[in-house]
Protein backbone atom coordinates (compact mmCIF):
# COMPACT_ATOMS: atom_id res chain seq x y z
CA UNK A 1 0.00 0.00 0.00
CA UNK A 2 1.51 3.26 -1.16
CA UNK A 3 2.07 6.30 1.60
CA UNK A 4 1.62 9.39 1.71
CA UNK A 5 4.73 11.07 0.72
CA UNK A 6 3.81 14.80 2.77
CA UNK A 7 3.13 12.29 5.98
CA UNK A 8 6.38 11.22 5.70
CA UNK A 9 8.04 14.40 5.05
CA UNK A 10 5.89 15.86 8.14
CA UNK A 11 7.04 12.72 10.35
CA UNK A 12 10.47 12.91 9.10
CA UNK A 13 10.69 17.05 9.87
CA UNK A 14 9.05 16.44 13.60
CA UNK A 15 11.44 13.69 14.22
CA UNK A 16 14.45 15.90 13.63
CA UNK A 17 12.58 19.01 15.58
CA UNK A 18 12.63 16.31 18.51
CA UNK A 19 16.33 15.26 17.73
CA UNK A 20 17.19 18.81 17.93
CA UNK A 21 15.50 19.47 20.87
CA UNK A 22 17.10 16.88 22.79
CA UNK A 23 20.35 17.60 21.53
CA UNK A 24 20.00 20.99 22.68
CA UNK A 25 18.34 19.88 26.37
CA UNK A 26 21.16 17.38 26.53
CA UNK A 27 24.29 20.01 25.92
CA UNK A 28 22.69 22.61 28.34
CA UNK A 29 22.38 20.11 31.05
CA UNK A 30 26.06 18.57 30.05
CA UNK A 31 27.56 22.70 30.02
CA UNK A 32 25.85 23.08 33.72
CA UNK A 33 26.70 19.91 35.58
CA UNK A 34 30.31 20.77 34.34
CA UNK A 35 30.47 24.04 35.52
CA UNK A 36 29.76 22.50 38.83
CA UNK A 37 32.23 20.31 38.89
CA UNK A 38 34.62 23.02 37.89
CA UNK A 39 33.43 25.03 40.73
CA UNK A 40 33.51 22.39 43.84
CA UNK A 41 36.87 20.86 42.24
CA UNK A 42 38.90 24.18 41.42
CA UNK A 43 36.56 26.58 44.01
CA UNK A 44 37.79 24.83 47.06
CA UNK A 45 41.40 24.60 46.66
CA UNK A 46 41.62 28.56 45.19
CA UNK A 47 39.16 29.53 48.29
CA UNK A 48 40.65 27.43 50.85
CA UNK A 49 41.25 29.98 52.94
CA UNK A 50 38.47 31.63 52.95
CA UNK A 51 36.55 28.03 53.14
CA UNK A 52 38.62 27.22 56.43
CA UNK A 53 36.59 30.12 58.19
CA UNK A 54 33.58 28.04 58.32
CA UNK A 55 33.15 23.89 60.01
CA UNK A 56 31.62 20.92 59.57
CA UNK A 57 31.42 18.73 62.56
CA UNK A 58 34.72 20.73 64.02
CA UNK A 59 36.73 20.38 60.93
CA UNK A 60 37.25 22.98 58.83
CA UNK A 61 35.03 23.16 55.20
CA UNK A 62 38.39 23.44 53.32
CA UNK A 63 39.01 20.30 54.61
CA UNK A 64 36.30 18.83 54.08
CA UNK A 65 35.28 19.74 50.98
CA UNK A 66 39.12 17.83 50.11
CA UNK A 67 38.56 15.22 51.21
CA UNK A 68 35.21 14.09 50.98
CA UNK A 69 33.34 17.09 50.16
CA UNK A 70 34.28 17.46 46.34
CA UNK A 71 34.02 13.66 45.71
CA UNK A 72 30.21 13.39 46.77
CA UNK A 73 29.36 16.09 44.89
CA UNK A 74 31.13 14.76 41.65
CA UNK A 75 28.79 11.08 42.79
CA UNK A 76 25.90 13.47 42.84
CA UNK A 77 26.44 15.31 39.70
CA UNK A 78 27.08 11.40 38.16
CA UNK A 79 23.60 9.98 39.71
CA UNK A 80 21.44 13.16 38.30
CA UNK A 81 23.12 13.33 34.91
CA UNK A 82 21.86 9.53 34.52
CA UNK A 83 18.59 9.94 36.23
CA UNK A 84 18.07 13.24 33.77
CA UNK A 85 19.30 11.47 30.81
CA UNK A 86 16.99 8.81 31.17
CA UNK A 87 14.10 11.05 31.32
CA UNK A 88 15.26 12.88 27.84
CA UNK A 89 15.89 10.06 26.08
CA UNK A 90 12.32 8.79 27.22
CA UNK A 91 10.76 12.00 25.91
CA UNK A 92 12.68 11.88 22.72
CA UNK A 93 11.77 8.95 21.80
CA UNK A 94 8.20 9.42 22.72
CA UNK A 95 8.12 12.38 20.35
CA UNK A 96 10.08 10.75 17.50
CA UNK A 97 7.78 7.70 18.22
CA UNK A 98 10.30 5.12 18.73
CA UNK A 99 9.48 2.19 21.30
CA UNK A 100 11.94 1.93 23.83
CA UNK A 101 14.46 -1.25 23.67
């Protein structure tokens, strides 16, 4: 049975509008999480100083943020950029209408 060839333009056209948009979602999400991680990994050695002002159960947040501080944030940013992910590529392919494997 022959299709419609403007369907399939129109299909084709709102399945790269979708591709797009998740591209787009993906790279803004990517650019923040990393500027994060910039800031807690550089931040708190170039502000140590001004980090040791403050504590965390009696140990100065300079410290802390060395030592464990910086690494749970990093495990953090790790957990949400897969939990987000997920999501995005769930809505992309629910607008390109692709099942999910």
């Amino acid at each position: 049975m022959p299709t419609d060839p403007t369907l399939e333009n129109d299909a084709r056209q709102r399945a790269a509008a979708a591709r797009a948009l998740h591209w787009e979602r993906s790279r803004n999400m990517t650019l923040l999480l990393l500027a994060l991680w910039l800031a807690t990994g550089f931040g708190t050695v170039f502000f140590a100083r001004e980090l040791a002002r403050f504590e965390i159960f009696g140990w100065p947040l300079s410290f802390y943020m060395a030592a464990q501080g910086a690494s749970l944030i990093s495990l953090a940013i790790i957990g949400f950029y897969a939990w987000r992910m997920r999501q995005l590529d769930r809505e992309a392919r629910a607008a390109i209408g692709d099942e999910p494997r």
